[in-house]
C-alpha atoms as a PDB file:
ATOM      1  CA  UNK A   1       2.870  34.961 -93.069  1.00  0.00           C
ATOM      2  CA  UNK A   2       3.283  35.426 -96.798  1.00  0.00           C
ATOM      3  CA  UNK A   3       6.122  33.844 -98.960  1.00  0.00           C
ATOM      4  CA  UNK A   4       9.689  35.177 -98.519  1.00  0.00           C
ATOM      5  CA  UNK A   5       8.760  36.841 -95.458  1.00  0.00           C
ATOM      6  CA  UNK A   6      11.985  35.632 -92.554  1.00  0.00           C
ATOM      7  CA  UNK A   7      10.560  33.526 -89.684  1.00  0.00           C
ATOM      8  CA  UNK A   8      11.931  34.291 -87.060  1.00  0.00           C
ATOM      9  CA  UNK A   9      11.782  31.432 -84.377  1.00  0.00           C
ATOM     10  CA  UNK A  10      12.487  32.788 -81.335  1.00  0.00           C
ATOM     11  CA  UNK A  11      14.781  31.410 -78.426  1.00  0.00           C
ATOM     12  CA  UNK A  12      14.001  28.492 -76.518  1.00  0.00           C
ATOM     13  CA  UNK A  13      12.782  29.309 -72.690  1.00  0.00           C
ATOM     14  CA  UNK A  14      14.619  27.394 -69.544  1.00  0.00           C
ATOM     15  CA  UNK A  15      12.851  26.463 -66.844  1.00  0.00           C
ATOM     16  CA  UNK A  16      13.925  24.812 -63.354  1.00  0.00           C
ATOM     17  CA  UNK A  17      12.516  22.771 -61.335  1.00  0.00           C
ATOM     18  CA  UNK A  18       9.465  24.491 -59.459  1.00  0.00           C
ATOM     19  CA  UNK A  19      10.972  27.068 -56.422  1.00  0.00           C
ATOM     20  CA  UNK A  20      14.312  26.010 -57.953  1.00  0.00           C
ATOM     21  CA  UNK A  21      14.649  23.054 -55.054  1.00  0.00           C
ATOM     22  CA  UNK A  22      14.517  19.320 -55.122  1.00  0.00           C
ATOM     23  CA  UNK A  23      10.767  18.422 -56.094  1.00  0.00           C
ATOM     24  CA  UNK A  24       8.969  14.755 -54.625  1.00  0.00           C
ATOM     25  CA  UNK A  25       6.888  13.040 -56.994  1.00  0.00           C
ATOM     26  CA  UNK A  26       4.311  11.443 -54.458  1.00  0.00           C
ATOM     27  CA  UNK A  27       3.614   7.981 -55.688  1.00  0.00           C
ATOM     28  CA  UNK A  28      -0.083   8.054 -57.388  1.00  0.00           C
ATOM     29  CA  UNK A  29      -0.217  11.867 -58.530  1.00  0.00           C
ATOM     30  CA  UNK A  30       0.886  13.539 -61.443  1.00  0.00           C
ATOM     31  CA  UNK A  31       3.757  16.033 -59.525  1.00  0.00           C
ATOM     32  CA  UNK A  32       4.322  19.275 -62.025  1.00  0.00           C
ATOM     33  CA  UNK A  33       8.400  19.372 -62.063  1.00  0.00           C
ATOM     34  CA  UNK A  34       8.417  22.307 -64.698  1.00  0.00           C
ATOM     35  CA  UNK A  35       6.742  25.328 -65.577  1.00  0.00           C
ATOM     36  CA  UNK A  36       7.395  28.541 -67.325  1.00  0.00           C
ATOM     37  CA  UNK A  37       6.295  31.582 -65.140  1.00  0.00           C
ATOM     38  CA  UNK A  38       4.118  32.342 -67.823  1.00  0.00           C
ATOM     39  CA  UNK A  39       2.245  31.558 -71.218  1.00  0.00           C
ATOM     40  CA  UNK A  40       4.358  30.627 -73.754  1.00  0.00           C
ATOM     41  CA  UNK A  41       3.498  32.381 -77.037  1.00  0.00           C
ATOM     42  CA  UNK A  42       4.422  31.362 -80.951  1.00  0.00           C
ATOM     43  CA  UNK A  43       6.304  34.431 -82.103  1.00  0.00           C
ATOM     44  CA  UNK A  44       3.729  34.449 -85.796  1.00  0.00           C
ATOM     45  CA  UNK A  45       0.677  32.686 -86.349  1.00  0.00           C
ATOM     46  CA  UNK A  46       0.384  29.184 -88.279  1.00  0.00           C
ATOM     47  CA  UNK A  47       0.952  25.436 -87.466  1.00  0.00           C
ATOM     48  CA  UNK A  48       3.441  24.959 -84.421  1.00  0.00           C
ATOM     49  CA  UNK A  49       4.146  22.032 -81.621  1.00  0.00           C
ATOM     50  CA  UNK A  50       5.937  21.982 -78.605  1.00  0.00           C
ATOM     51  CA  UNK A  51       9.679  20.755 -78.334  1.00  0.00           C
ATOM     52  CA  UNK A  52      10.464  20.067 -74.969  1.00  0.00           C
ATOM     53  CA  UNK A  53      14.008  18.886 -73.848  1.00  0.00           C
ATOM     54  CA  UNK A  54      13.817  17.376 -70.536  1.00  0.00           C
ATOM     55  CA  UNK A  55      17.356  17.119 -68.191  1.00  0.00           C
ATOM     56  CA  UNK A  56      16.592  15.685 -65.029  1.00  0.00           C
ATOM     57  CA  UNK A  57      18.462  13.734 -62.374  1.00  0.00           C
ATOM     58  CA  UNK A  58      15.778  11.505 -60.366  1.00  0.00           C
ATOM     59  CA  UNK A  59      16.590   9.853 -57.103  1.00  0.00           C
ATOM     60  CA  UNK A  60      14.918   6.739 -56.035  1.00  0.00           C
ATOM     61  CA  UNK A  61      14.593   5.802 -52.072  1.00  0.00           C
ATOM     62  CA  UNK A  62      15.292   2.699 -50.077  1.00  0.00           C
ATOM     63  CA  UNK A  63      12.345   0.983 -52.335  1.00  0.00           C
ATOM     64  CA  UNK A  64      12.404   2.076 -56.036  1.00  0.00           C
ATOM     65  CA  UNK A  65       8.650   3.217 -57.529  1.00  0.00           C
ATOM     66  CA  UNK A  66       7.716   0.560 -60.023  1.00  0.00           C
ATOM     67  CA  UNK A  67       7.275   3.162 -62.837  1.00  0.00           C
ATOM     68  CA  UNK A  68       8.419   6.404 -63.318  1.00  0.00           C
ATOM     69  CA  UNK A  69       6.220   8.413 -66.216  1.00  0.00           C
ATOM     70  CA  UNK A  70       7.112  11.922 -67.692  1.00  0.00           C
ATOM     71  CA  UNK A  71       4.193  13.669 -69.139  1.00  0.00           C
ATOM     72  CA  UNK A  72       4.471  16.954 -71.098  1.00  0.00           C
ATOM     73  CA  UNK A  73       0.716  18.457 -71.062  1.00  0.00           C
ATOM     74  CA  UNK A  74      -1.042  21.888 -71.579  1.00  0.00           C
ATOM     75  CA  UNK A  75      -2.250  24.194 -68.468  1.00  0.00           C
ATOM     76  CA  UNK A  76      -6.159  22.898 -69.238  1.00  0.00           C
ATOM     77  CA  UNK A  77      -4.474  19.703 -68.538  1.00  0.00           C
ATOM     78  CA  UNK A  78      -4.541  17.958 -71.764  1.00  0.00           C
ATOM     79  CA  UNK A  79      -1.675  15.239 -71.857  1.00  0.00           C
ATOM     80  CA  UNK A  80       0.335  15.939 -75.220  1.00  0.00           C
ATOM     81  CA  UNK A  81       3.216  13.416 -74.953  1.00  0.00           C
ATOM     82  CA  UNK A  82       4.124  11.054 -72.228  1.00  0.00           C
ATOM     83  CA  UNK A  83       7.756   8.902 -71.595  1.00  0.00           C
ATOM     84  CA  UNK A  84       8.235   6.027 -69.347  1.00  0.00           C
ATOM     85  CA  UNK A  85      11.311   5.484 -67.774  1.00  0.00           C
ATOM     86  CA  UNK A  86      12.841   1.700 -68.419  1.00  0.00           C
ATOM     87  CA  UNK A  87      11.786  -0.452 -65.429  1.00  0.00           C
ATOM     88  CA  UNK A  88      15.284  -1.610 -65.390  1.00  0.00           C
ATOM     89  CA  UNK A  89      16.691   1.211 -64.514  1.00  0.00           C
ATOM     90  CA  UNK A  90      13.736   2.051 -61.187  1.00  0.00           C
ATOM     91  CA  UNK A  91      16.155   0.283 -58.312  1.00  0.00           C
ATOM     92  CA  UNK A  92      16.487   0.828 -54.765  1.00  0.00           C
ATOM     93  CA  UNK A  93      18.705   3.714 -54.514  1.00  0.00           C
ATOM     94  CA  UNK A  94      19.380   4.347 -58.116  1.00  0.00           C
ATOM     95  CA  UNK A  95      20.377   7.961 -59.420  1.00  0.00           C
ATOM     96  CA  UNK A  96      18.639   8.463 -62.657  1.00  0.00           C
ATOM     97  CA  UNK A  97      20.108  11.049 -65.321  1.00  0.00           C
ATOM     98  CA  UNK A  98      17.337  11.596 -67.659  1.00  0.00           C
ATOM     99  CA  UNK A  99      17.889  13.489 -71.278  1.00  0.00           C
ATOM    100  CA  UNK A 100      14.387  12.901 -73.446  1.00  0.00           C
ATOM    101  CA  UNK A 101      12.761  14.721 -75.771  1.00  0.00           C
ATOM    102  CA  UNK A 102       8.935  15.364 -75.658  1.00  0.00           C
ATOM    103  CA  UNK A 103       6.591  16.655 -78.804  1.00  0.00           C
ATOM    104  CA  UNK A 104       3.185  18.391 -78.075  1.00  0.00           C
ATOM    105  CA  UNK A 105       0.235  18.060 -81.092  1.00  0.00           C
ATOM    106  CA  UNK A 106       0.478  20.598 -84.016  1.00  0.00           C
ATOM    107  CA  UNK A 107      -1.724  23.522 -83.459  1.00  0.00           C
ATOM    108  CA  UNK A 108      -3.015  26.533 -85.128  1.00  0.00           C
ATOM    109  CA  UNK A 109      -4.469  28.261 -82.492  1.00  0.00           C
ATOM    110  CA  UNK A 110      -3.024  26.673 -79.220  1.00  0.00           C
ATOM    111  CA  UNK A 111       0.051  28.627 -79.360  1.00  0.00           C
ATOM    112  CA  UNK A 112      -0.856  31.872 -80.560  1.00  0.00           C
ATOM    113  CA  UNK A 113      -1.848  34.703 -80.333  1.00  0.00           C
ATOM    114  CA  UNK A 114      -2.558  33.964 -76.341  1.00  0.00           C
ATOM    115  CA  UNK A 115      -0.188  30.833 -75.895  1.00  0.00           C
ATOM    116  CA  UNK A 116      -0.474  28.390 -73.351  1.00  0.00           C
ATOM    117  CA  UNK A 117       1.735  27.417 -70.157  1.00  0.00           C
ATOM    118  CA  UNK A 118       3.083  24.183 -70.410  1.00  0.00           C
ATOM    119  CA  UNK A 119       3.373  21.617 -67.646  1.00  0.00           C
ATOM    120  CA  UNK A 120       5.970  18.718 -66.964  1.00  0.00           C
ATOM    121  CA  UNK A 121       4.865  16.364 -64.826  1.00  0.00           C
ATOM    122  CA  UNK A 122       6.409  13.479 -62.787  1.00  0.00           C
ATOM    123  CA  UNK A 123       4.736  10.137 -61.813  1.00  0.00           C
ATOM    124  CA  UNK A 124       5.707   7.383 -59.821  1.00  0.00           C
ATOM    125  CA  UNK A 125       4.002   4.395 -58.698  1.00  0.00           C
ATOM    126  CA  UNK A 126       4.225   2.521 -55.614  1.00  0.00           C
ATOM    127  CA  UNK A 127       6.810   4.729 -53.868  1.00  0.00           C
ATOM    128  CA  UNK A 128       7.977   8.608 -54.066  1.00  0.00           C
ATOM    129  CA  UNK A 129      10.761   9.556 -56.452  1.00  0.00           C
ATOM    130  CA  UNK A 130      13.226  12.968 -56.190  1.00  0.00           C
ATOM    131  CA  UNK A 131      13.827  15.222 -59.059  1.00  0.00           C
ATOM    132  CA  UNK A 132      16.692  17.273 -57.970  1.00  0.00           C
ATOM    133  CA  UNK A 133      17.275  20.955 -58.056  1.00  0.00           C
ATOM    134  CA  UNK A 134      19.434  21.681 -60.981  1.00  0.00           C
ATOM    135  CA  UNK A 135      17.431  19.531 -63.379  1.00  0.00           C
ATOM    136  CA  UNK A 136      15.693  21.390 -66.087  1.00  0.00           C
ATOM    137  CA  UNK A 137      13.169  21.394 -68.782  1.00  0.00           C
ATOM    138  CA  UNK A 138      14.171  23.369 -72.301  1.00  0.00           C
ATOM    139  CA  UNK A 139      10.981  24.651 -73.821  1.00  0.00           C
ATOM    140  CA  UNK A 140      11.053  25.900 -77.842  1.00  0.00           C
ATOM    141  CA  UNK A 141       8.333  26.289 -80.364  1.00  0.00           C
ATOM    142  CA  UNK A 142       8.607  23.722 -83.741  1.00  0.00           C
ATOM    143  CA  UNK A 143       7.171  24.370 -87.008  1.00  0.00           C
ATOM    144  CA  UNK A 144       5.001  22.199 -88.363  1.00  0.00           C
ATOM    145  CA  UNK A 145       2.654  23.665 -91.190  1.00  0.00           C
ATOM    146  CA  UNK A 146       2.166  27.560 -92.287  1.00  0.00           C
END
């Protein structure tokens, strides 16, 4: 894009939780949570990353998983960022409200011209978690380099 030209960013796409219904995250598996419908493209070429703002509630069962792990990765899958939860907070029972931020890799040619469709992924350890319906994933293009 030359020099002066407006860059227009775009507006961020919202996604909920896959069928828009409470989604398990079998212990052991990587569980995709959220999804756009489609490939999500940069709206001009150059250097861009993924901003993903995650808001999830996550409901443990009778016996917490040892570790909860959000990933945010591309549809080949290629894992771009990944957040644990705080073991402190995985208890028997325990309603989680989760508000974190994940950052995919700078790219030139990732996100456009074809885009990719992101994936947000859920796993647990040991025993199955609950993300519930309502939760869900804001997905927006940053710029890194031109």
């Amino acid at each position: 894009m030359a020099w002066g030209t407006a860059k227009p960013q775009g507006l961020p796409t919202i996604v909920k939780t896959v069928s828009d219904a409470d989604v398990t995250v079998t212990a052991g598996s990587d569980i995709t949570v959220f999804t756009p419908s489609a490939a999500l493209v940069a709206p001009y070429e150059g250097g861009w990353a993924y901003m993903v703002w995650v808001y999830a509630t996550v409901v443990m069962g009778s016996s917490a998983s040892a570790a909860l792990v959000v990933k945010l990765k591309t549809a080949t899958p290629t894992t771009l960022d990944t957040w644990t939860v705080p073991p402190a907070n995985l208890v028997n029972s325990a309603i989680i409200p989760l508000s974190i931020n994940l950052v995919g890799t700078t790219s030139g040619n990732l996100y456009f011209p074809t885009g990719d469709t992101p994936v947000v992924t859920f796993n647990a350890t040991t025993n199955n978690a609950t993300v519930k319906a309502g939760s869900r994933a804001v997905f927006a293009f940053w710029p890194a380099t031109d």
